[in-house]
PDB file of N, CA and C in Angstrom:
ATOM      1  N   UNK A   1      -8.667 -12.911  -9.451  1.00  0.00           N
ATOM      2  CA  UNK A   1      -7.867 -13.638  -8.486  1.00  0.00           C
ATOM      3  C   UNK A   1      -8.822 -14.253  -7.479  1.00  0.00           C
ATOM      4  N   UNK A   2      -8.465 -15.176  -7.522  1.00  0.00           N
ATOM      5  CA  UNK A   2      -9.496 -16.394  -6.509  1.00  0.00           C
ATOM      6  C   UNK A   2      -8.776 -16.781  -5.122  1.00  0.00           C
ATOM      7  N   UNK A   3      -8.855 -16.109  -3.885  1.00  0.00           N
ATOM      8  CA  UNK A   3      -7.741 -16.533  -2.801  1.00  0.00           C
ATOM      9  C   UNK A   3      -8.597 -17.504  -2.014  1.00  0.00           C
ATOM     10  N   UNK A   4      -8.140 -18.749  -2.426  1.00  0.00           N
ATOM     11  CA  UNK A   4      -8.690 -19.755  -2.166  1.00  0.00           C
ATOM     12  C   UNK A   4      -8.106 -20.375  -0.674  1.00  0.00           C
ATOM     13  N   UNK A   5      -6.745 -19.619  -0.178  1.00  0.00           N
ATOM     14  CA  UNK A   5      -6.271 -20.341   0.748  1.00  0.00           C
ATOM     15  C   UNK A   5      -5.763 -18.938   1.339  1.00  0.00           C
ATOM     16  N   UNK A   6      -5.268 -18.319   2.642  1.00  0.00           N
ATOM     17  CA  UNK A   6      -4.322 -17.292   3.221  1.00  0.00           C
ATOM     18  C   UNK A   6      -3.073 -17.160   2.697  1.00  0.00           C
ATOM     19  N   UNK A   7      -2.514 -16.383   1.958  1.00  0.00           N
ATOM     20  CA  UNK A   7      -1.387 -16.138   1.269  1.00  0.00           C
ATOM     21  C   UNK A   7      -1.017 -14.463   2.212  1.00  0.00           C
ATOM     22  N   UNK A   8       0.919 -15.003   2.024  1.00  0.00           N
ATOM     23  CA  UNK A   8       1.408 -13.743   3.092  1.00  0.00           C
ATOM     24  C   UNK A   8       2.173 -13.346   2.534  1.00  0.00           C
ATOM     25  N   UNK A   9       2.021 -11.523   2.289  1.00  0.00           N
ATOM     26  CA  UNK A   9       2.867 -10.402   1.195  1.00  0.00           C
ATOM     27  C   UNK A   9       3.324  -9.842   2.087  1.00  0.00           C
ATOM     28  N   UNK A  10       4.606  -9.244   1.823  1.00  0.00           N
ATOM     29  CA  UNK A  10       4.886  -8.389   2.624  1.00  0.00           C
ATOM     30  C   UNK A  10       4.783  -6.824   1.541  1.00  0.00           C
ATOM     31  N   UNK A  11       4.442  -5.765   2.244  1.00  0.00           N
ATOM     32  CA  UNK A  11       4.624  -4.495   1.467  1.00  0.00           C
ATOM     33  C   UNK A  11       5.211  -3.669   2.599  1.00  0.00           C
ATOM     34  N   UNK A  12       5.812  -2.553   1.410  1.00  0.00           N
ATOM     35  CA  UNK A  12       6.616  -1.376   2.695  1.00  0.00           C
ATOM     36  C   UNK A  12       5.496  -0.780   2.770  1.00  0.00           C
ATOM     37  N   UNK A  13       5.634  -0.155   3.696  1.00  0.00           N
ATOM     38  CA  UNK A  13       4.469   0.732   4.251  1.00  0.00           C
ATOM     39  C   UNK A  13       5.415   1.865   4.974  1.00  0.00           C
ATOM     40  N   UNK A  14       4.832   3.256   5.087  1.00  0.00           N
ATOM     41  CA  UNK A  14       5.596   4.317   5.582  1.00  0.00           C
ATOM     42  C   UNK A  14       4.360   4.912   6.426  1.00  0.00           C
ATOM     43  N   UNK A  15       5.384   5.337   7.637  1.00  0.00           N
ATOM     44  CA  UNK A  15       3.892   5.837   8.690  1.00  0.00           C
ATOM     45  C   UNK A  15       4.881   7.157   8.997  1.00  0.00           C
ATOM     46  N   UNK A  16       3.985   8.025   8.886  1.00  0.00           N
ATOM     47  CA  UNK A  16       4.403   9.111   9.142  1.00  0.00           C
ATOM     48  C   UNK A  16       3.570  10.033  10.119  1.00  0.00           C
ATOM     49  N   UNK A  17       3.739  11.088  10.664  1.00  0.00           N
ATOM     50  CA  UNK A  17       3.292  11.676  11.902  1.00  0.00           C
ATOM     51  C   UNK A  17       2.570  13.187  11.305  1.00  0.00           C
ATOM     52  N   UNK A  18       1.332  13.164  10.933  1.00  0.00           N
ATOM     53  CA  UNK A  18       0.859  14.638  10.361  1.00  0.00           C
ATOM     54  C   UNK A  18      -0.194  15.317  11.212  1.00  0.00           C
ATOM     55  N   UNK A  19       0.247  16.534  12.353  1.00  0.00           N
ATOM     56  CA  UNK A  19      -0.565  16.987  13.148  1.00  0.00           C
ATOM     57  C   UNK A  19      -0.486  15.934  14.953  1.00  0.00           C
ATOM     58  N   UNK A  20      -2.414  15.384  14.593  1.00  0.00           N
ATOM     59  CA  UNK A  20      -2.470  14.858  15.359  1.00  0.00           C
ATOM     60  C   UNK A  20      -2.069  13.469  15.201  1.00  0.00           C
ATOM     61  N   UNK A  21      -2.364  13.077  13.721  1.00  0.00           N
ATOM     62  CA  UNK A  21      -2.924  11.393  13.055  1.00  0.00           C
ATOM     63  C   UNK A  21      -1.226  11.000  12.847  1.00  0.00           C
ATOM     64  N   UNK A  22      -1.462   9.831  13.197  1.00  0.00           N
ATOM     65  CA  UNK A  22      -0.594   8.505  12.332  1.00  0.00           C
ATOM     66  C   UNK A  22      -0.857   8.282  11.245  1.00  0.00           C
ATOM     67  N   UNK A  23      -0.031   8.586  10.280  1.00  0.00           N
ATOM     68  CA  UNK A  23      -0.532   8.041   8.970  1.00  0.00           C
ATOM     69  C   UNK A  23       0.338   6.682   8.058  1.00  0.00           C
ATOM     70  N   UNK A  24      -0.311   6.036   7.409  1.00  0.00           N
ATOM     71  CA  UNK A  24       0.052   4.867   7.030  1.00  0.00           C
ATOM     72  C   UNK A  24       0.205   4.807   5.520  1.00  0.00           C
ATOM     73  N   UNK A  25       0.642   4.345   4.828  1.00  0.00           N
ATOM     74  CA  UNK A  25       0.891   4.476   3.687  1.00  0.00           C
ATOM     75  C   UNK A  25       2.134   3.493   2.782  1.00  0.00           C
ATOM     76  N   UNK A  26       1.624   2.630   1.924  1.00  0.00           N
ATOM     77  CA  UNK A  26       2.003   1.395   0.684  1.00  0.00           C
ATOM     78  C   UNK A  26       2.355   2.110  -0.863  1.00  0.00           C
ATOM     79  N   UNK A  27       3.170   2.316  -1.040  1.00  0.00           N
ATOM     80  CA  UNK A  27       3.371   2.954  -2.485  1.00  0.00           C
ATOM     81  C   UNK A  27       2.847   1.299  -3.402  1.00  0.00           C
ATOM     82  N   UNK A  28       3.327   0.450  -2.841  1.00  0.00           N
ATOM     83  CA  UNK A  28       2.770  -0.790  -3.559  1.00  0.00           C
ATOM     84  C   UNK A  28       1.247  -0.919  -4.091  1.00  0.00           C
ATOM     85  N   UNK A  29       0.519  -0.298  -3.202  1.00  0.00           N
ATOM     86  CA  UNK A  29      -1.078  -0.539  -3.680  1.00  0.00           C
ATOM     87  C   UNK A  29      -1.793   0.675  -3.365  1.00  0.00           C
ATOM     88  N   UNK A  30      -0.876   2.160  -3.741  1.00  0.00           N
ATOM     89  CA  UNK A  30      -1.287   3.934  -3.492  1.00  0.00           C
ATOM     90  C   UNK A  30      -2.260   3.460  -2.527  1.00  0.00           C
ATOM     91  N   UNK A  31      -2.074   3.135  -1.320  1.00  0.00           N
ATOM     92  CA  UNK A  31      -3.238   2.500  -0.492  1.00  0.00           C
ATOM     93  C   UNK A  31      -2.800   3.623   0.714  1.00  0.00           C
ATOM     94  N   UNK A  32      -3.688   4.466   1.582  1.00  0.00           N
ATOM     95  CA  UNK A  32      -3.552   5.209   2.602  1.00  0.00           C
ATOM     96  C   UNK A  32      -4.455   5.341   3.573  1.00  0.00           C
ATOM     97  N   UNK A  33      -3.780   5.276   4.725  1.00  0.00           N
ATOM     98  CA  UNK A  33      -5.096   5.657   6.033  1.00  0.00           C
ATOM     99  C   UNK A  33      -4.584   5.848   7.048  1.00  0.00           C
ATOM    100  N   UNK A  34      -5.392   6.536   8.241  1.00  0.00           N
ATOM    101  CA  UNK A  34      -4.472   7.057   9.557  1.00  0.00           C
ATOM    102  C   UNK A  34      -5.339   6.538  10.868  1.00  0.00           C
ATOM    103  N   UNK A  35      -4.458   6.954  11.848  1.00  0.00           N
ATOM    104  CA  UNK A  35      -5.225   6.507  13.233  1.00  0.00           C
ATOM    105  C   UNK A  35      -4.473   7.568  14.383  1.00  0.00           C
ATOM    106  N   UNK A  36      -5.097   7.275  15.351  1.00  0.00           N
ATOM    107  CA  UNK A  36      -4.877   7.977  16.177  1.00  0.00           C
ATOM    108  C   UNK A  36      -3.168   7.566  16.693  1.00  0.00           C
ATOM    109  N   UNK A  37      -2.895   6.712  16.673  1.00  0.00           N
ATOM    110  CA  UNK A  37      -1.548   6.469  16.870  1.00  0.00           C
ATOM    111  C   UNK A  37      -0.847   5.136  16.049  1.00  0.00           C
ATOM    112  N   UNK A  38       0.164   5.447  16.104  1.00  0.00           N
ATOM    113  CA  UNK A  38       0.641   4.317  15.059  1.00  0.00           C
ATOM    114  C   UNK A  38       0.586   2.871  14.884  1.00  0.00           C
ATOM    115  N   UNK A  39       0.076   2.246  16.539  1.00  0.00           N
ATOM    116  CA  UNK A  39      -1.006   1.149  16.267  1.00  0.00           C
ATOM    117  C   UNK A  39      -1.691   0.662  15.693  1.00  0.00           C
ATOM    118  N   UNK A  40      -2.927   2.297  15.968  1.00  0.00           N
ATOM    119  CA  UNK A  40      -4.308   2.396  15.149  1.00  0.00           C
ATOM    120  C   UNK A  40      -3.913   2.507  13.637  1.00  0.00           C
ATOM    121  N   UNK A  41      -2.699   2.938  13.265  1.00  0.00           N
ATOM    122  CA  UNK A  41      -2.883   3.072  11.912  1.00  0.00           C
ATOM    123  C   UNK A  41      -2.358   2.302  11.366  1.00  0.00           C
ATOM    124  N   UNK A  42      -1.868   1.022  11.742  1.00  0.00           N
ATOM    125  CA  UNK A  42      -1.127  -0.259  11.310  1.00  0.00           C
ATOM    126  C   UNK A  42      -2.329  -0.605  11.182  1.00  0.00           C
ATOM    127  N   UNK A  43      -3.421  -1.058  11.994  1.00  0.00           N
ATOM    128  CA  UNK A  43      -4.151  -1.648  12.231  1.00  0.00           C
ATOM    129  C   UNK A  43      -5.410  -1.333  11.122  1.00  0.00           C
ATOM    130  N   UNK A  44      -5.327  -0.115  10.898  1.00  0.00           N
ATOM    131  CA  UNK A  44      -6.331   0.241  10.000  1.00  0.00           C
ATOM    132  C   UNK A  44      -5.786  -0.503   8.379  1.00  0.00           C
ATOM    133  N   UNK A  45      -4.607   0.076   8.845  1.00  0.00           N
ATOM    134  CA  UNK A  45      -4.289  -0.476   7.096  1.00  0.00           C
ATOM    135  C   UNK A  45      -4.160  -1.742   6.862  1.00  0.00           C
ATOM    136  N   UNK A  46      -3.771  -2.723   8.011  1.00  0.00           N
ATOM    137  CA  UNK A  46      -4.247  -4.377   7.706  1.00  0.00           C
ATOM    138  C   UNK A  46      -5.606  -4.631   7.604  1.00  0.00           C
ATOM    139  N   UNK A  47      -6.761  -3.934   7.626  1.00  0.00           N
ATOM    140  CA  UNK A  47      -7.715  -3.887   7.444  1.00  0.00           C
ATOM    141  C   UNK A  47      -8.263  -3.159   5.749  1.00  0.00           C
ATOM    142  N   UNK A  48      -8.151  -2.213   6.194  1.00  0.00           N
ATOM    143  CA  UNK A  48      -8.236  -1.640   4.618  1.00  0.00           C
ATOM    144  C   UNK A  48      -8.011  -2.495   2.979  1.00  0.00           C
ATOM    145  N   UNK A  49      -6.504  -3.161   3.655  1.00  0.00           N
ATOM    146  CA  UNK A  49      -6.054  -3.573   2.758  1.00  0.00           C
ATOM    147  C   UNK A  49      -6.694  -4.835   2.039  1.00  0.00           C
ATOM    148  N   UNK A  50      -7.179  -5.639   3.289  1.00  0.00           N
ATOM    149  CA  UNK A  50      -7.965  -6.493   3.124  1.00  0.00           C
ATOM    150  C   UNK A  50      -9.053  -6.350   2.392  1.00  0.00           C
ATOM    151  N   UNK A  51      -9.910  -5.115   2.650  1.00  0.00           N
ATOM    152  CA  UNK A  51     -10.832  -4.535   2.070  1.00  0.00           C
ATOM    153  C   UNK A  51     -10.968  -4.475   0.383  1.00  0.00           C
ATOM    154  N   UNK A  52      -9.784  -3.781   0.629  1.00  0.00           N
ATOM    155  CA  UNK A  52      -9.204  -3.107  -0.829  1.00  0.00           C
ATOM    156  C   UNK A  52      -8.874  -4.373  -1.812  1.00  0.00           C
ATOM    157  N   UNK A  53      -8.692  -5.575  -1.054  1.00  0.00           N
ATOM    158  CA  UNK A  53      -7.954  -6.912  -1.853  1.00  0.00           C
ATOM    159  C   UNK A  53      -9.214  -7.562  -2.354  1.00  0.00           C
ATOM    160  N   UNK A  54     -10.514  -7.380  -1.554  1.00  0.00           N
ATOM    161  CA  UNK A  54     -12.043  -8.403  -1.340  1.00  0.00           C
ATOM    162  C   UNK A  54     -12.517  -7.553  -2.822  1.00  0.00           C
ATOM    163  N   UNK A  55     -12.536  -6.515  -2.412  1.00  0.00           N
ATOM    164  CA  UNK A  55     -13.309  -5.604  -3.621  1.00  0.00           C
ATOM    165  C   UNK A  55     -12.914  -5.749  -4.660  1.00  0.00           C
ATOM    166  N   UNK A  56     -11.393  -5.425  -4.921  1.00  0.00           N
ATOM    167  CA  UNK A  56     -10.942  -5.843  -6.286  1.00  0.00           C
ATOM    168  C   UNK A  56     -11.424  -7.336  -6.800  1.00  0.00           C
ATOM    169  N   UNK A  57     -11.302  -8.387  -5.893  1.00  0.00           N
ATOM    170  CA  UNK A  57     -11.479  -9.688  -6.329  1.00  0.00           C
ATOM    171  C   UNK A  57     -13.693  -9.808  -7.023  1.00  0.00           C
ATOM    172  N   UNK A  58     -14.153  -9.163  -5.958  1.00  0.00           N
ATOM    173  CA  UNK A  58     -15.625  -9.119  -6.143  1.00  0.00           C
ATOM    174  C   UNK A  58     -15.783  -8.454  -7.600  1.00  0.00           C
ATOM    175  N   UNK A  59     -14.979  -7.440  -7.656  1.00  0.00           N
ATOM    176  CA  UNK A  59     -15.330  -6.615  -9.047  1.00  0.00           C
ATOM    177  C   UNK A  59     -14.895  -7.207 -10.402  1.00  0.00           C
ATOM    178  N   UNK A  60     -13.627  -8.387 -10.101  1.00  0.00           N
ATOM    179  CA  UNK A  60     -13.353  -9.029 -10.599  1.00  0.00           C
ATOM    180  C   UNK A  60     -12.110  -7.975 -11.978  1.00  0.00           C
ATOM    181  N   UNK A  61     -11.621  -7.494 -10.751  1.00  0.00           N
ATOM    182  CA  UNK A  61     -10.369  -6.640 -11.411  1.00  0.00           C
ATOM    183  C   UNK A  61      -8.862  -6.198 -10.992  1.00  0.00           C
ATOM    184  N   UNK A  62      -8.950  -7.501 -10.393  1.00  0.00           N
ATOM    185  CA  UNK A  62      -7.726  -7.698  -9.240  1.00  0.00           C
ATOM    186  C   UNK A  62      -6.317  -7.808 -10.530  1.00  0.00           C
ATOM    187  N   UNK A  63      -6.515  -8.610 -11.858  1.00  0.00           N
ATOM    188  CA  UNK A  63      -5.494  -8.693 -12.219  1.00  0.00           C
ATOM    189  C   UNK A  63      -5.035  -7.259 -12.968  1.00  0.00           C
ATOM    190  N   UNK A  64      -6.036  -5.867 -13.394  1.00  0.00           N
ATOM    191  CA  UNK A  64      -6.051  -5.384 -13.819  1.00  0.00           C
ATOM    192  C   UNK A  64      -5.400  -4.287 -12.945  1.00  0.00           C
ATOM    193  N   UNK A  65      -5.996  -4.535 -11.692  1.00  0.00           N
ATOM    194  CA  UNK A  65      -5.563  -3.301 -10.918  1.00  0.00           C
ATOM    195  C   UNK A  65      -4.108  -3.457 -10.543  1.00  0.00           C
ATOM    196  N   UNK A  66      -4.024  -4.497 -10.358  1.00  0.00           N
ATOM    197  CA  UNK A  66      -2.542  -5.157  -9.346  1.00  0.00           C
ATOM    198  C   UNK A  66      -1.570  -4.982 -10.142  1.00  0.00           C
ATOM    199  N   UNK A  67      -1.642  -5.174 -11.875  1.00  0.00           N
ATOM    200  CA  UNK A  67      -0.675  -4.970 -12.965  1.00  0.00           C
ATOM    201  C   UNK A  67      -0.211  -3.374 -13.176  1.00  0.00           C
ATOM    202  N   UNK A  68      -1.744  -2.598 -13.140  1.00  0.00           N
ATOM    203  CA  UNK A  68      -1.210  -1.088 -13.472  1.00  0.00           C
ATOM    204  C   UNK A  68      -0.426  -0.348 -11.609  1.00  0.00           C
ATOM    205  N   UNK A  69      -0.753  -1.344 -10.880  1.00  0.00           N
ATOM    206  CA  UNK A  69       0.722  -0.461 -10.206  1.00  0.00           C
ATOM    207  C   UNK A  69       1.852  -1.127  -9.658  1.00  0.00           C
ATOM    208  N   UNK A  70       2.347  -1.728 -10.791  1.00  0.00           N
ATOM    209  CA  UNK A  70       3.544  -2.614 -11.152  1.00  0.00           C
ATOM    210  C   UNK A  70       3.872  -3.956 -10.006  1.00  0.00           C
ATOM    211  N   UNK A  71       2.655  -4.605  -9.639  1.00  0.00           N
ATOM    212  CA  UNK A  71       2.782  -6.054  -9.456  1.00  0.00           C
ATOM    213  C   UNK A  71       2.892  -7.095 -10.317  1.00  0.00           C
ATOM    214  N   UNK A  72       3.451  -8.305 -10.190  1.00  0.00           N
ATOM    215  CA  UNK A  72       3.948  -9.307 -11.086  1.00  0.00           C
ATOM    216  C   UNK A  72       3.476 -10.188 -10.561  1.00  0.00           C
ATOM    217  N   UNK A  73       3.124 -11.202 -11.273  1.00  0.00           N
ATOM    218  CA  UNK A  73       2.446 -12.576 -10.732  1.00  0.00           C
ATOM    219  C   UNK A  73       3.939 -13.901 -11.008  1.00  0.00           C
ATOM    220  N   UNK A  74       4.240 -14.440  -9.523  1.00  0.00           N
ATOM    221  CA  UNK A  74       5.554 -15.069  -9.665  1.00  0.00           C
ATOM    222  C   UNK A  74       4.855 -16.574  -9.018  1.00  0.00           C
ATOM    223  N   UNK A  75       4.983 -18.017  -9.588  1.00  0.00           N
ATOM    224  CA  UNK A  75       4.484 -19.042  -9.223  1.00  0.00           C
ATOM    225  C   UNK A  75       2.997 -18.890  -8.382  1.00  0.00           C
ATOM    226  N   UNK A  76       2.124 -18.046  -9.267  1.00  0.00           N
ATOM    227  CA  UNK A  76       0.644 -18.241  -8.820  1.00  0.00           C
ATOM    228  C   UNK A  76       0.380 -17.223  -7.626  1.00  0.00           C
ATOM    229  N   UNK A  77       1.263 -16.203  -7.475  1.00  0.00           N
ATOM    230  CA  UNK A  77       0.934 -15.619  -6.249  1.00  0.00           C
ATOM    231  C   UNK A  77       1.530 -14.089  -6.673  1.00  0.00           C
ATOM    232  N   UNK A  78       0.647 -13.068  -6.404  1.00  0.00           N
ATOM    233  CA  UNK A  78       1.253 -11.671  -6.739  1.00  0.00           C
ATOM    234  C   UNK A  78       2.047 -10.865  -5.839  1.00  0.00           C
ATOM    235  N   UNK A  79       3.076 -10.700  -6.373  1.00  0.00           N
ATOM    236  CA  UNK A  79       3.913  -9.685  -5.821  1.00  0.00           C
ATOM    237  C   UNK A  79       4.667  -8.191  -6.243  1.00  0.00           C
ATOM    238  N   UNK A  80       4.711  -7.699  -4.925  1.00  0.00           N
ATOM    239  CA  UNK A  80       4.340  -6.208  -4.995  1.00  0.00           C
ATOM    240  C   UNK A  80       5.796  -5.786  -5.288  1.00  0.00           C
ATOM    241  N   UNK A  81       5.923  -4.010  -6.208  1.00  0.00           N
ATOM    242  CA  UNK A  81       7.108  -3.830  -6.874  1.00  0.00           C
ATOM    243  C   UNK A  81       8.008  -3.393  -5.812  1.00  0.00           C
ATOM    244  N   UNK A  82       9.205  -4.419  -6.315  1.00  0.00           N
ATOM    245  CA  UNK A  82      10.649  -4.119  -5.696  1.00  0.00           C
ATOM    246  C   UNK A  82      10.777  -2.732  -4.947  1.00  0.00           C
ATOM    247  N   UNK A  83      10.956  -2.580  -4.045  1.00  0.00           N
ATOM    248  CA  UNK A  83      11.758  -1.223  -3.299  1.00  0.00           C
ATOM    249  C   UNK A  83      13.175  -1.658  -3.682  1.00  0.00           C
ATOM    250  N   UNK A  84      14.174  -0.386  -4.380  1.00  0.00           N
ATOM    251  CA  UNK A  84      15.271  -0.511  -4.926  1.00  0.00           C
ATOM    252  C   UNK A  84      15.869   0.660  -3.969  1.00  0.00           C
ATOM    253  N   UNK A  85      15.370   1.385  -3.551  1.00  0.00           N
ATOM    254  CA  UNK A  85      15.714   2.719  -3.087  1.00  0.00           C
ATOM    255  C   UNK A  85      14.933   3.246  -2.398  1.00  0.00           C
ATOM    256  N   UNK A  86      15.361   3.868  -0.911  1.00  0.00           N
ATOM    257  CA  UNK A  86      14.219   4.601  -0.275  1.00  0.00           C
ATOM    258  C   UNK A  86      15.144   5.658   0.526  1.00  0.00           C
ATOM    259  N   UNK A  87      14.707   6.955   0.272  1.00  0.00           N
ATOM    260  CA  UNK A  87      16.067   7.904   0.845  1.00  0.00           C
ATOM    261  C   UNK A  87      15.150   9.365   0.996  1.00  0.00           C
ATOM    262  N   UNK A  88      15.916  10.175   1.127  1.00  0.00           N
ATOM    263  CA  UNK A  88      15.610  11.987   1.758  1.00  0.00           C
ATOM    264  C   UNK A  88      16.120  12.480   0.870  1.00  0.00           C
ATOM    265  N   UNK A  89      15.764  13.323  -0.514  1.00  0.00           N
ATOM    266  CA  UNK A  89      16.423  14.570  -1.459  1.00  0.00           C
ATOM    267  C   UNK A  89      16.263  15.550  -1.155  1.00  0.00           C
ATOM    268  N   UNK A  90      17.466  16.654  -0.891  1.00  0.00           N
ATOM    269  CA  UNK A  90      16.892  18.235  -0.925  1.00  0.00           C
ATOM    270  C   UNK A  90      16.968  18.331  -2.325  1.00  0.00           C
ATOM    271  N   UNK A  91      15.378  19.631  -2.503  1.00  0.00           N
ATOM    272  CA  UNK A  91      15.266  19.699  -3.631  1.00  0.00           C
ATOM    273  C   UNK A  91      15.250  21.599  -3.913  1.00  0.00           C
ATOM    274  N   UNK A  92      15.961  22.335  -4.843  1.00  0.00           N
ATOM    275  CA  UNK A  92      15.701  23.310  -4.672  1.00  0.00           C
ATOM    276  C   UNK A  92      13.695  23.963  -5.255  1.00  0.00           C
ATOM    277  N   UNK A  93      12.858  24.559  -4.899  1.00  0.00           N
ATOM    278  CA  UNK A  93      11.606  24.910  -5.561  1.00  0.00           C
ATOM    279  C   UNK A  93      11.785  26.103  -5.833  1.00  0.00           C
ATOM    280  N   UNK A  94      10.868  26.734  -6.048  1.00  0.00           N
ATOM    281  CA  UNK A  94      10.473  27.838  -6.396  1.00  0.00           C
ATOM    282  C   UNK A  94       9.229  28.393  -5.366  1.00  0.00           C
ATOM    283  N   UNK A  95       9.567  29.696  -4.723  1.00  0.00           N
ATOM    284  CA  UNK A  95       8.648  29.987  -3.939  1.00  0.00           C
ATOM    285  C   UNK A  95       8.164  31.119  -4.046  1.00  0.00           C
ATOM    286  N   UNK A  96       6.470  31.634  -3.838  1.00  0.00           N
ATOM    287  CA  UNK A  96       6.064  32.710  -4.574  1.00  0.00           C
ATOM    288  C   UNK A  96       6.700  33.278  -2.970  1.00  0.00           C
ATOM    289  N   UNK A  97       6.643  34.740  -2.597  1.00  0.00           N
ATOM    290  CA  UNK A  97       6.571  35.457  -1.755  1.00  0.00           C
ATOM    291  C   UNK A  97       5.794  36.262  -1.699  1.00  0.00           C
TER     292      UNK A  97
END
């Protein structure tokens, strides 16, 4: 993939609160990172991501990577898989004691 011009994706992203850190997180591109507050960790991950987008393109395995976690290429531009559902299950486990 050759990004010859600024192209704008949107992905879900889920930030969640673990301890001290903000954490950030794209099921679209298993992409994760945290910050000190949920700013910092927006901020990291518009960065990262960028990162994560340069490298694939340098390694020259952007179409390979982007396909195995179910992106589609729609009029020349890739997009990330549908959110159909996003919800809370109780689940029963199994717990040693």
């Amino acid at each position: 993939m050759v990004i010859s011009k600024p192209s704008q994706i949107k992905l879900s992203v889920s930030i969640t609160k673990q301890g001290k850190r903000y954490v950030a997180y794209s099921p679209a591109l298993d992409f994760v990172t945290s910050g000190r507050s949920e700013t910092e960790a927006r901020k990291r991950f518009a960065e990262g991501v960028l990162l994560f987008l340069e490298g694939l393109e340098e390694m020259g395995t952007t179409e390979e990577v982007l396909k195995s976690l179910g992106w589609e290429r729609e009029r020349k531009q890739w997009q990330p898989p549908k959110i159909v559902s996003h919800s809370s299950m109780s689940l029963r486990i199994p717990v040693a004691v």
